[in-house]
C-alpha atoms as a PDB file:
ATOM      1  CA  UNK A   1      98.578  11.395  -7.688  1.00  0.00           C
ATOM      2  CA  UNK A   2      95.147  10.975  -5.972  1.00  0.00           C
ATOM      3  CA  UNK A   3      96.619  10.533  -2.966  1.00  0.00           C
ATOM      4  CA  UNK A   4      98.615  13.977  -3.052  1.00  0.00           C
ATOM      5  CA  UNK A   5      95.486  15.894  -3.596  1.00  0.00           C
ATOM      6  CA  UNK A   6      93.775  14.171  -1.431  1.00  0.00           C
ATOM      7  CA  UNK A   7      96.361  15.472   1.286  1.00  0.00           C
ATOM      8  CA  UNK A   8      95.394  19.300   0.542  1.00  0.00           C
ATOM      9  CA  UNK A   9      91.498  19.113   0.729  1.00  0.00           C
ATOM     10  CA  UNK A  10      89.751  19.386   4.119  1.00  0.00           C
ATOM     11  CA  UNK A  11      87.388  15.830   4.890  1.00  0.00           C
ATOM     12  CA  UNK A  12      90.037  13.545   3.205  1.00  0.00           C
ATOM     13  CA  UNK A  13      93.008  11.959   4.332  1.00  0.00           C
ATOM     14  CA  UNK A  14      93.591  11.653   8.009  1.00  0.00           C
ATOM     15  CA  UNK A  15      90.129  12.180  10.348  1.00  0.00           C
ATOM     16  CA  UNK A  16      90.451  15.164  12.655  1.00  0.00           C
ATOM     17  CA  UNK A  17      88.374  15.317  15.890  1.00  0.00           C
ATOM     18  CA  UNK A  18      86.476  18.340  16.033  1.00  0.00           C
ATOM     19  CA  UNK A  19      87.598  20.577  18.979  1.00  0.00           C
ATOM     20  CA  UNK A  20      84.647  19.734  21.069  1.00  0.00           C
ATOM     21  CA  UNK A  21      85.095  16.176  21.789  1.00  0.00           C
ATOM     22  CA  UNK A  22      88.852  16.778  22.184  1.00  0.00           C
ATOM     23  CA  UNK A  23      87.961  19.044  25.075  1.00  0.00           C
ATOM     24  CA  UNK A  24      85.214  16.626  26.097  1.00  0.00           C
ATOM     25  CA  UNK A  25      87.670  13.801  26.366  1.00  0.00           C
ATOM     26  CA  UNK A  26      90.024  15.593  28.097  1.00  0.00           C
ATOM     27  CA  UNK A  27      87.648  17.024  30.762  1.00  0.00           C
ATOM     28  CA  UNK A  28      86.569  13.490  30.978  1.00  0.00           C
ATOM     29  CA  UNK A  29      90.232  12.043  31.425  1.00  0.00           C
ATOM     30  CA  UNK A  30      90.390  14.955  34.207  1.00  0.00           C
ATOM     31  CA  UNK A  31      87.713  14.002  35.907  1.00  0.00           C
ATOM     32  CA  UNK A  32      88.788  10.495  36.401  1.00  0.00           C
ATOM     33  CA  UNK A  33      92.144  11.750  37.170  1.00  0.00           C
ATOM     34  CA  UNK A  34      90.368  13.964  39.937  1.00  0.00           C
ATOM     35  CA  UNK A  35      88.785  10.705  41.650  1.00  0.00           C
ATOM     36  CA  UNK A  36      91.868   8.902  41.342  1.00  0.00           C
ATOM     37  CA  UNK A  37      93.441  11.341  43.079  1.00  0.00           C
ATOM     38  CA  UNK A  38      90.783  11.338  45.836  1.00  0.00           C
ATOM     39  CA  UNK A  39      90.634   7.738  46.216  1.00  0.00           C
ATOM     40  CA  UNK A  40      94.506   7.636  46.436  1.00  0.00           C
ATOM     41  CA  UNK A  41      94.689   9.931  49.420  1.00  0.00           C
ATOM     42  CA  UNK A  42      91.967   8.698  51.048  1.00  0.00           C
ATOM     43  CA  UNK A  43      93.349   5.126  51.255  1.00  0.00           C
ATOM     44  CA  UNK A  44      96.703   6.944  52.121  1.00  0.00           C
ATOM     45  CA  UNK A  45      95.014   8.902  55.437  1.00  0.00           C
ATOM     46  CA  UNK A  46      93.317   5.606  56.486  1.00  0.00           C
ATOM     47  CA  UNK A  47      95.923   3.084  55.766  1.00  0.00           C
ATOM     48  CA  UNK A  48      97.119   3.418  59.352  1.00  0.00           C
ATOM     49  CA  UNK A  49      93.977   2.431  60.886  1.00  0.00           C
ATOM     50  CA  UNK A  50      94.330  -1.056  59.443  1.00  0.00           C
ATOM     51  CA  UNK A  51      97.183  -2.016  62.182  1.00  0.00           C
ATOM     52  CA  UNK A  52      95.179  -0.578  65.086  1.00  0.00           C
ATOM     53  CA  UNK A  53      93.247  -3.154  67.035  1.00  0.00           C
ATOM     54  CA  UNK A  54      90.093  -2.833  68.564  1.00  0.00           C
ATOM     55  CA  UNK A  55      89.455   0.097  71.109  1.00  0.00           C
ATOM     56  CA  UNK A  56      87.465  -0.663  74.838  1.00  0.00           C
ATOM     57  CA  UNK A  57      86.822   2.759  76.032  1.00  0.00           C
ATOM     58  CA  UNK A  58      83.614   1.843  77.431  1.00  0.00           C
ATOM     59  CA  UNK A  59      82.582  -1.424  76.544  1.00  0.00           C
ATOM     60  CA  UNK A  60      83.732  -3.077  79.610  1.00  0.00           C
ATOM     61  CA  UNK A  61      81.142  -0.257  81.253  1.00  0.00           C
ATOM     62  CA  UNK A  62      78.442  -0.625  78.735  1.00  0.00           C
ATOM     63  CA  UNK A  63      78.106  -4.233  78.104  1.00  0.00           C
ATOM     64  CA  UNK A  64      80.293  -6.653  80.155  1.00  0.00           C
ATOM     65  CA  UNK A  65      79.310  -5.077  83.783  1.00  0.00           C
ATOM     66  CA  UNK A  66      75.919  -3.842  83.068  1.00  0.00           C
ATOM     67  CA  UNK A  67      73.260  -6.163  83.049  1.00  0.00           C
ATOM     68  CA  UNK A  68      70.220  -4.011  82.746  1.00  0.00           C
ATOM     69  CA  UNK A  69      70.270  -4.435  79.030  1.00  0.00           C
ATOM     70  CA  UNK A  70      69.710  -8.276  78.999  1.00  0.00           C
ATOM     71  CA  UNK A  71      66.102  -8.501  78.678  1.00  0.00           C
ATOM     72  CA  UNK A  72      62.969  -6.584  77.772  1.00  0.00           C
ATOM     73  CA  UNK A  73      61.145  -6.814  81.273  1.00  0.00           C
ATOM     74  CA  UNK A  74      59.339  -3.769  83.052  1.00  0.00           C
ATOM     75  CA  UNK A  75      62.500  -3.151  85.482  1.00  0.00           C
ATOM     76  CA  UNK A  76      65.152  -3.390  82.392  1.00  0.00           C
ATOM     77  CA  UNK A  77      62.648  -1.355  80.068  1.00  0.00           C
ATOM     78  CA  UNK A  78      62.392   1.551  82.724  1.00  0.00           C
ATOM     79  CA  UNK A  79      66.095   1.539  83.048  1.00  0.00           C
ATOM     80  CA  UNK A  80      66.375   2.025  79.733  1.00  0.00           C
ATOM     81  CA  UNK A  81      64.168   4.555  79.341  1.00  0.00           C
ATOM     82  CA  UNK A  82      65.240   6.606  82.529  1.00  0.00           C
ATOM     83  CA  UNK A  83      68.970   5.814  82.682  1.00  0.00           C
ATOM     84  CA  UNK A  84      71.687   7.946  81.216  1.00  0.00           C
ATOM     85  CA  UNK A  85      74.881   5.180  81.794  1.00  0.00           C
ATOM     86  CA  UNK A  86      77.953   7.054  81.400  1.00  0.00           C
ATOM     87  CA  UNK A  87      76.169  10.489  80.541  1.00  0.00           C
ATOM     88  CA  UNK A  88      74.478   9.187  77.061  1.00  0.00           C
ATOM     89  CA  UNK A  89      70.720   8.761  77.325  1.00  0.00           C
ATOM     90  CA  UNK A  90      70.046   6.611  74.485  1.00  0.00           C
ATOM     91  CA  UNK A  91      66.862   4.336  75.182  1.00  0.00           C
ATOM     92  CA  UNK A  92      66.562   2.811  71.570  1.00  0.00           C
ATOM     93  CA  UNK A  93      69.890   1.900  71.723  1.00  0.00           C
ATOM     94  CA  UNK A  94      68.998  -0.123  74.520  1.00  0.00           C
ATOM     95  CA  UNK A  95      65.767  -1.922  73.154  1.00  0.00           C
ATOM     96  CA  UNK A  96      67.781  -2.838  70.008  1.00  0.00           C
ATOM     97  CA  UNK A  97      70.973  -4.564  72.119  1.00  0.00           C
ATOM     98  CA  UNK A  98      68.219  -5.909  74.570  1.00  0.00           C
ATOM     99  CA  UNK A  99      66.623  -7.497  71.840  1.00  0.00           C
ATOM    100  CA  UNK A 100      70.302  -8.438  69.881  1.00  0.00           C
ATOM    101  CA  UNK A 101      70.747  -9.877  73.372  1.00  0.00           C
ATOM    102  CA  UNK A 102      67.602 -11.780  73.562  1.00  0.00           C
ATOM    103  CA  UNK A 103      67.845 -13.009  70.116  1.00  0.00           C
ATOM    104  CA  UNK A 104      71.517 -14.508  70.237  1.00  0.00           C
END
């Protein structure tokens, strides 16, 4: 008989959550449902990418037939710092591949 009056009394018998944590959980399960969801079609946009191969739009230009990069000495620095090879005037880019160059 305990156990039926136990049944009609608020606190006893089965444990409720209050209303706040229920909301809290599912806000929580929404969020992660959210960045699922933003994960998911972001891999699905760039998925494609993965079969393309590399692209030489300028390369050939830029490193293979230019050699003014290949060194840091007073004609190659002046180059770089004067030069504007295929319209782009980037002198630290330059320094840094004449000194990856250097280096390797």
């Amino acid at each position: 008989m305990a156990s039926s009056s136990a049944r009609g009394k608020p606190g006893l018998g089965r444990a409720r959550t209050p209303p706040e944590a229920a909301r809290r959980g599912r806000a929580d399960w929404r969020r992660i449902g959210l960045a699922a969801g933003v994960a998911l079609v972001t891999l699905a946009v760039f998925t494609p990418t993965l079969r393309n191969e590399f692209v030489d739009w300028d390369d050939t230009d830029n490193f293979v037939l230019n050699e003014h990069y290949r060194g840091l000495d007073q004609a190659r620095l002046r180059w770089m710092f004067t030069s504007a090879l295929l319209g782009h005037y980037q002198p630290l880019s330059w320094v840094t591949l004449a000194g990856d160059y250097l280096w390797g």
